[in-house]
Protein backbone atom coordinates (compact mmCIF):
# COMPACT_ATOMS: atom_id res chain seq x y z
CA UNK A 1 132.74 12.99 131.09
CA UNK A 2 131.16 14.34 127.80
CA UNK A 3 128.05 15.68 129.48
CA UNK A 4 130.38 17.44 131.75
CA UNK A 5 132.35 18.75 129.35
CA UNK A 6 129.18 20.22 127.23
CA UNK A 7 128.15 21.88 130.48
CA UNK A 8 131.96 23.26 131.61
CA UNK A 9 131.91 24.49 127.73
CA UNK A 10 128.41 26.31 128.01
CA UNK A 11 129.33 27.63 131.63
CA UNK A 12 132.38 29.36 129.64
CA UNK A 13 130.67 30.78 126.75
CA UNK A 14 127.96 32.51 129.49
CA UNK A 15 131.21 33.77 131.25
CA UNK A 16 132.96 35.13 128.43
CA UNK A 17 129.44 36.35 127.48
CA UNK A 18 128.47 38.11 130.62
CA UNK A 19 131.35 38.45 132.54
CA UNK A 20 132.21 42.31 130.83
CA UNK A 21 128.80 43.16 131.84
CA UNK A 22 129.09 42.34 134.94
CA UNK A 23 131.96 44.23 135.55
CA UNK A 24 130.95 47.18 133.78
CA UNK A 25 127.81 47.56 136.16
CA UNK A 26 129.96 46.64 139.14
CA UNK A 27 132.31 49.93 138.12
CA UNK A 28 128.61 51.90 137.91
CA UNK A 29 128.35 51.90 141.74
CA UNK A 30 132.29 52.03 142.24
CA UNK A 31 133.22 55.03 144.17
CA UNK A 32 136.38 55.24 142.77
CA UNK A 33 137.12 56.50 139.08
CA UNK A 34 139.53 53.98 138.74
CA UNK A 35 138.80 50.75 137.62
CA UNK A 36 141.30 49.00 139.32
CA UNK A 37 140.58 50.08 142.92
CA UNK A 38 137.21 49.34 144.46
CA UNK A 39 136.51 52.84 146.62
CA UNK A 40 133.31 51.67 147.70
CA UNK A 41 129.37 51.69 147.14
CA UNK A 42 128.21 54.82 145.88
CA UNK A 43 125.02 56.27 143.46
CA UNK A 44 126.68 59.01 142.63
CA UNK A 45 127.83 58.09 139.12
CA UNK A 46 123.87 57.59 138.61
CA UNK A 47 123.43 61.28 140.07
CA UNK A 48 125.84 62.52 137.55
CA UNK A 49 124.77 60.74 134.80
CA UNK A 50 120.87 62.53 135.27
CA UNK A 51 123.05 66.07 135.48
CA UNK A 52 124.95 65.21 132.32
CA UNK A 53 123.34 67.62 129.57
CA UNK A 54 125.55 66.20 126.52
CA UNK A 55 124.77 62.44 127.43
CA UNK A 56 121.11 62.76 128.09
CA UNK A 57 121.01 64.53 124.79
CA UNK A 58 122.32 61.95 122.86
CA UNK A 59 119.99 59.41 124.15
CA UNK A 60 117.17 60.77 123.51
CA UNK A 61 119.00 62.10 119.76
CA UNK A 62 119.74 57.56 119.69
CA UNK A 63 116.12 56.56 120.66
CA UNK A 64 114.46 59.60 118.57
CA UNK A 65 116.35 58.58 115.72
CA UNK A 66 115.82 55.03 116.15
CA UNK A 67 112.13 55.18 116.48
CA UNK A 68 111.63 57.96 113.47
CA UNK A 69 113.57 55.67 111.17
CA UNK A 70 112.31 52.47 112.32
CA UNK A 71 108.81 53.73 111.81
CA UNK A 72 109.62 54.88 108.10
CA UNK A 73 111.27 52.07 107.24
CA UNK A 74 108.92 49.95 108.26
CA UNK A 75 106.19 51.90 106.57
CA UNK A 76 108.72 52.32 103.21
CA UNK A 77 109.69 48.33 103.89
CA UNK A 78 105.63 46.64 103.62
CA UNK A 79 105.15 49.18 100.60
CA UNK A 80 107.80 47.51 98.87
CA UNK A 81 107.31 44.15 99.91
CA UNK A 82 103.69 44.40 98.52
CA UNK A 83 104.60 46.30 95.54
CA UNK A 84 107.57 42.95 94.73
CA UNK A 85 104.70 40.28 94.70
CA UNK A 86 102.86 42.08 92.34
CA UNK A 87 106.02 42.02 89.90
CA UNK A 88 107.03 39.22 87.35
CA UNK A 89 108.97 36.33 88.75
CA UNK A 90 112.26 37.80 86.87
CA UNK A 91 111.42 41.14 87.74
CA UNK A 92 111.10 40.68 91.65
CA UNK A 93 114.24 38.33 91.83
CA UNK A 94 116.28 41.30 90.52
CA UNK A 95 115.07 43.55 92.48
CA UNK A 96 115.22 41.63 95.59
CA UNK A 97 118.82 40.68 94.68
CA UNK A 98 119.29 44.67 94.50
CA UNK A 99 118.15 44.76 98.27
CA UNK A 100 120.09 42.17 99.62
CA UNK A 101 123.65 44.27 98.15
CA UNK A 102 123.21 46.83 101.27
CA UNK A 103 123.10 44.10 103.95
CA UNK A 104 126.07 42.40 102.70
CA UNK A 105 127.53 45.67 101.97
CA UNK A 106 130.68 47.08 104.45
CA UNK A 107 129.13 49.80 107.28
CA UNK A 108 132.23 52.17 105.79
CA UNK A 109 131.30 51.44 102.14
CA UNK A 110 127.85 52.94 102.65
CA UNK A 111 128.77 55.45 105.05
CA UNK A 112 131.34 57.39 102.92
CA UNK A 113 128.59 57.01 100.05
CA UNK A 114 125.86 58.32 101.65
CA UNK A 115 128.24 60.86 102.81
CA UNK A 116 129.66 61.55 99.54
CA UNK A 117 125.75 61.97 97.99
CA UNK A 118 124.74 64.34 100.77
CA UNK A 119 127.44 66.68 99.91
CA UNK A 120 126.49 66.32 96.18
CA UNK A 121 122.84 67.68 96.76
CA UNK A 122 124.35 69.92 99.33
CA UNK A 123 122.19 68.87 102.72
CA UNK A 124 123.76 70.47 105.52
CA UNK A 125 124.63 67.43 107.89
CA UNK A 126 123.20 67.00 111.24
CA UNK A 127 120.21 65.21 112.48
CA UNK A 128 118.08 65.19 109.12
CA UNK A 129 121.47 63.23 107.09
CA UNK A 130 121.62 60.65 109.98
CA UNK A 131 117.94 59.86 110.18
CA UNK A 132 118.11 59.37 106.36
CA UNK A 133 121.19 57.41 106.40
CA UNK A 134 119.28 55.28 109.17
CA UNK A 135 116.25 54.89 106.95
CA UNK A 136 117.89 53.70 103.84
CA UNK A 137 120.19 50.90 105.77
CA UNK A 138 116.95 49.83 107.62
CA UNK A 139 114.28 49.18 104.71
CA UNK A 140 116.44 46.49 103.46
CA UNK A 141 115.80 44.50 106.71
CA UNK A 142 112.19 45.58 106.93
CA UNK A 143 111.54 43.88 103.39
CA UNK A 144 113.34 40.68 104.65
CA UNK A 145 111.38 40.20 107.87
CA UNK A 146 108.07 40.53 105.80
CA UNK A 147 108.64 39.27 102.51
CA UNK A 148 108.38 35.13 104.00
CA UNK A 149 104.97 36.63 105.05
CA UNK A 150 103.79 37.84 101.79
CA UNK A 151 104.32 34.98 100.24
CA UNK A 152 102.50 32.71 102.80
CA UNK A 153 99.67 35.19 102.12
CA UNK A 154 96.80 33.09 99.75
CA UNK A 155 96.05 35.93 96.83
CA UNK A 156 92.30 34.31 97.22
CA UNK A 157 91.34 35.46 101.08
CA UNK A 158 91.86 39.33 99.31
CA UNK A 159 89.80 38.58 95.99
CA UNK A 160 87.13 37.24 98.24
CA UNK A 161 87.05 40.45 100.31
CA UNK A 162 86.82 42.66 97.55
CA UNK A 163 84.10 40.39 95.74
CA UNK A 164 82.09 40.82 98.98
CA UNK A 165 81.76 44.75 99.17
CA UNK A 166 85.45 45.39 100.77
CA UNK A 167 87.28 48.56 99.55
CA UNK A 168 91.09 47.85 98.57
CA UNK A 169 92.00 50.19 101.43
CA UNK A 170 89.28 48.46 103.55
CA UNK A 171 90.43 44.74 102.34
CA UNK A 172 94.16 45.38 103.33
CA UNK A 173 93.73 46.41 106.51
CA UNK A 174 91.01 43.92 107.70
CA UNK A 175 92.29 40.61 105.53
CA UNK A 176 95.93 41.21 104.37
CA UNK A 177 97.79 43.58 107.27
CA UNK A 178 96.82 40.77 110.30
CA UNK A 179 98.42 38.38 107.84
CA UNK A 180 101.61 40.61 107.65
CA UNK A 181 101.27 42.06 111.31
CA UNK A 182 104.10 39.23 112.77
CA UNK A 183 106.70 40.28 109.87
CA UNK A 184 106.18 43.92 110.53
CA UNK A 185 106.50 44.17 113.87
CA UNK A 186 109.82 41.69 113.67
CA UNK A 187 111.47 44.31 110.75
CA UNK A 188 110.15 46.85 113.21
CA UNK A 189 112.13 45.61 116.04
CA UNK A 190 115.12 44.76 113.99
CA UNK A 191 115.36 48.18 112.41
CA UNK A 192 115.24 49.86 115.61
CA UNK A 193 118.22 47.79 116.83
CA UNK A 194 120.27 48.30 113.97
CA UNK A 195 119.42 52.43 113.99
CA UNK A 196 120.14 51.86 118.15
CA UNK A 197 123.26 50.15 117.54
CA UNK A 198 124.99 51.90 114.44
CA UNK A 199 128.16 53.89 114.44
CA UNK A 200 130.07 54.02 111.44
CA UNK A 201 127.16 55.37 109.18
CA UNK A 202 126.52 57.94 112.20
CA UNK A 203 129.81 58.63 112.30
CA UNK A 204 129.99 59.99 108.77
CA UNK A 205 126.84 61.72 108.21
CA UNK A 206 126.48 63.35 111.61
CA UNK A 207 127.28 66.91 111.89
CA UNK A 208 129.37 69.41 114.16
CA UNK A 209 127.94 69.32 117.42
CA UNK A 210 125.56 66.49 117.25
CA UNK A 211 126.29 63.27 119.16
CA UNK A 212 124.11 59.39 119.33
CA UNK A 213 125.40 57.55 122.25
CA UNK A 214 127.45 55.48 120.05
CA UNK A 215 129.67 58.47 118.79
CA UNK A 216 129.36 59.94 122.41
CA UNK A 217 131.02 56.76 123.59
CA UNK A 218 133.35 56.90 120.98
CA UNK A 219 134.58 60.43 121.70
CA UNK A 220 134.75 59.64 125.41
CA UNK A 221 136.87 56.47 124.75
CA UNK A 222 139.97 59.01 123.14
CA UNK A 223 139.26 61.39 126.14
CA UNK A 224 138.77 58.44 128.73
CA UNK A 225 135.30 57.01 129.62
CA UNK A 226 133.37 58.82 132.63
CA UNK A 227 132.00 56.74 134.86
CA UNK A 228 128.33 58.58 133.95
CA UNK A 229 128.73 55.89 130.66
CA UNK A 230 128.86 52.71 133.56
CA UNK A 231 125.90 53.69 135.05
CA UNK A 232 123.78 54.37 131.54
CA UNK A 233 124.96 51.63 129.91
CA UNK A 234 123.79 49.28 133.48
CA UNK A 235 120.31 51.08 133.19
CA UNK A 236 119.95 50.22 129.18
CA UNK A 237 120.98 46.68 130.18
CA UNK A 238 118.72 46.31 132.39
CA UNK A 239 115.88 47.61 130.51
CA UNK A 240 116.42 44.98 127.80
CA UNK A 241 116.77 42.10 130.34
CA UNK A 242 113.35 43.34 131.60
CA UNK A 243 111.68 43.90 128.47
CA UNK A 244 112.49 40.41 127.26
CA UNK A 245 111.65 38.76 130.70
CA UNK A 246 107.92 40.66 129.78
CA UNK A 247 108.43 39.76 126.42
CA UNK A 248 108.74 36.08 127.22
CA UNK A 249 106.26 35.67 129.59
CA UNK A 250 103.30 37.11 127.35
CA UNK A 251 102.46 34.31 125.80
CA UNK A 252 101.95 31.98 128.87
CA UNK A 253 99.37 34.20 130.07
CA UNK A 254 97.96 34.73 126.73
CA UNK A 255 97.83 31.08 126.46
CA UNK A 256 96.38 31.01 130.57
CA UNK A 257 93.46 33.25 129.28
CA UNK A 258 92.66 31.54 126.90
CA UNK A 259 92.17 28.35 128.90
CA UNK A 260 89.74 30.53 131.17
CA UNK A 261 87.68 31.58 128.42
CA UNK A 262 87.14 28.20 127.13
């Protein structure tokens, strides 16, 4: 009885889970706008949704956005990281207390504020305010994901490479950036999901006339959702699932190669 249980209470959390996604891309190939009439099996939402100028453009305003701010942050991120180790033990614990305040910050808090500072230096808001909004609420993650890397680094493997002949430059790249390369990548990856996934900070630094796919969707939920969002939202959902299936496989054959070679 308690086994089944465990597995009734697991089978309920995947429905609960999956079960809106499931609907959502069973609406994607509805023919019928409304959602509580099946009209039949249809592409055209999919059609529509390659014809739609506004939604296209805010995709590719998300994932340009995303990747450009992801990529500095990262960048800005293993700077600091690197720059914290060298500190004093007092030093680096305030400033990495100082890091952690935007994480457990509200989304609205630092909205409005960054808001409030870009009309103080008097940017004009559009795309440039929300790629810097999304770079300054990303570094803090960046120098989380690395920092437990840093400090497994052994100061001794760098000494030794500059002892031998190594450049600083040189050394970094070639003894203390393979070291690092796991951390980056992961603040990489989470920076890029928290720039794909953000809407309040969008919200208020974006300007008149420019739309991410989360203020898109917003604006369409007051107006009523067009099917078009169904069958993009199916398509990004099933680009994850795929990436991860990839994702999780690469290691097996890594690991299969590796058994060849020896």
């Amino acid at each position: 009885m308690k086994n089944a249980a465990k597995k009734f209470y697991v089978f309920l959390i995947f429905v609960f889970l999956y079960a809106p996604i499931v609907t959502l891309m069973v609406l994607s190939f509805n023919a019928s706008k409304t959602r509580s009439k099946w009209g039949g099996f249809t592409l055209k939402w999919y059609q529509a949704l390659f014809g739609n100028r506004d939604i296209l453009q805010a995709l590719f305003n998300t994932l340009m956005i995303a990747l450009m701010a992801s990529l500095v942050a990262t960048v800005v991120g293993t700077m600091t990281c690197i720059a914290i180790e060298n500190m004093k033990k007092r030093t680096r614990t305030l400033i990495m207390g100082i890091t952690n305040i935007p994480m457990l910050n509200a989304d609205i808090v630092t909205g409005i504020s960054l808001m409030l500072l870009f009309i103080s230096l008097g940017l004009k808001f559009g795309l440039g305010t929300i790629l810097l909004s999304h770079i300054t609420f990303s570094i803090p993650y960046v120098v989380l994901s690395v920092m437990p890397r840093m400090k497994q680094l052994n100061p001794s493997t760098y000494e030794a490479a500059l002892d031998l002949g190594a450049g600083p430059v040189y050394g970094f790249f070639k003894v203390v950036f393979p070291e690092l390369l796991p951390g980056i990548l992961s603040g990489f990856l989470m920076a890029f999901t928290m720039s794909l996934d953000d809407f309040i900070i969008t919200h208020f630094t974006k300007g008149a006339g420019v739309d991410t796919l989360s203020t898109k969707i917003y604006t369409e939920v007051r107006k009523g959702i067009k099917p078009e969002m169904y069958a993009l939202s199916t398509l990004i959902f099933i680009t994850v699932l795929i990436l991860l299936l990839l994702v999780n496989r690469a290691p097996s054959g890594q690991k299969e190669m590796k058994g060849v070679k020896l």
